[in-house]
Protein backbone atom coordinates (compact mmCIF):
# COMPACT_ATOMS: atom_id res chain seq x y z
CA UNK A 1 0.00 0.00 0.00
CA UNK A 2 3.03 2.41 0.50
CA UNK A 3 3.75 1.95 -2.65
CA UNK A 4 0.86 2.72 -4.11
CA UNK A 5 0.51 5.82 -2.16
CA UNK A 6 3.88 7.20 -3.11
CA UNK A 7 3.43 6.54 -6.80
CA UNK A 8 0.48 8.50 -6.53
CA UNK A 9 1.82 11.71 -4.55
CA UNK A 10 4.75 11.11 -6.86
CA UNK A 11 2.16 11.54 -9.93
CA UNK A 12 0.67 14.97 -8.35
CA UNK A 13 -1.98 13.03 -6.45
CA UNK A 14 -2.79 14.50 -2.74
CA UNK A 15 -3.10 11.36 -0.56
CA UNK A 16 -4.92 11.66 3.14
CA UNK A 17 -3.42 9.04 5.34
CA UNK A 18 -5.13 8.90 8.78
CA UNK A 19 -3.36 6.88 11.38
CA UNK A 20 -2.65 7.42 15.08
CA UNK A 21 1.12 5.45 14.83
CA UNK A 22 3.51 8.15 14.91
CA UNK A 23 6.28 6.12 13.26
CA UNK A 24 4.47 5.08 10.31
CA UNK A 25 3.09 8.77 9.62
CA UNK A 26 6.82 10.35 9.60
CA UNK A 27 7.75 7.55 7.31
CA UNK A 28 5.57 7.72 4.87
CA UNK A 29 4.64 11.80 4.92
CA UNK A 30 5.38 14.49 3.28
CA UNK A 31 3.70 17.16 5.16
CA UNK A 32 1.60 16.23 8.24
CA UNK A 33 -1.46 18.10 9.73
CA UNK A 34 -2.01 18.05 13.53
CA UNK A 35 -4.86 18.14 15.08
CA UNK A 36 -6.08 19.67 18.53
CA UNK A 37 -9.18 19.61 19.95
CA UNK A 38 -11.04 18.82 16.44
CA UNK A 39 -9.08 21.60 14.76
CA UNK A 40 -5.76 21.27 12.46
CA UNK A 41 -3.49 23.13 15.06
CA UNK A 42 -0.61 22.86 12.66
CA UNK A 43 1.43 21.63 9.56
CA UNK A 44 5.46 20.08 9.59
CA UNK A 45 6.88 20.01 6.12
CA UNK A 46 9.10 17.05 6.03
CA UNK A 47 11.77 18.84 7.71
CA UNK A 48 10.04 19.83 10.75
CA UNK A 49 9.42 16.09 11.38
CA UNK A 50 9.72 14.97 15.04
CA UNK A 51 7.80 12.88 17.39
CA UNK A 52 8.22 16.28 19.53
CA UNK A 53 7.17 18.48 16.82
CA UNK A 54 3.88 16.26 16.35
CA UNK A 55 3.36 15.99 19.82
CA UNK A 56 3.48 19.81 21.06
CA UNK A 57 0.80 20.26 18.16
CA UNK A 58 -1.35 17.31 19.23
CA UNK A 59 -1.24 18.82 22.75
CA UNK A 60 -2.13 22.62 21.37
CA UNK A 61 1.32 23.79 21.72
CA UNK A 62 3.75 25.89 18.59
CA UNK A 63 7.05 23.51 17.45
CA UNK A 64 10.57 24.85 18.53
């Protein structure tokens, strides 16, 4: 299914990938969208990726 999924973003095609398992989202990503409280409270481009990045967002907090 990765594969799949990157051919496609690699072809121009936005791909939403839901998933609660940290690891697999920063592996896979190229951006990622936090959310907080039901609201996005933020976006990493891929080299803003950190579990602590993600986490500060998920808990309604700004990145370093």
């Amino acid at each position: 299914i990765y594969g799949l999924m990157r051919a496609l973003a690699d072809a121009g095609v936005a791909v939403l990938m839901i998933s609660s398992d940290m690891e697999e989202v920063i592996g896979v990503s190229d951006r990622i969208a936090v959310m907080h409280e039901g609201q996005i409270s933020g976006i990493l481009d891929k080299e803003q990726f950190s579990q602590e990045n993600v986490l500060l967002l998920a808990v309604g907090k700004q990145p370093r």
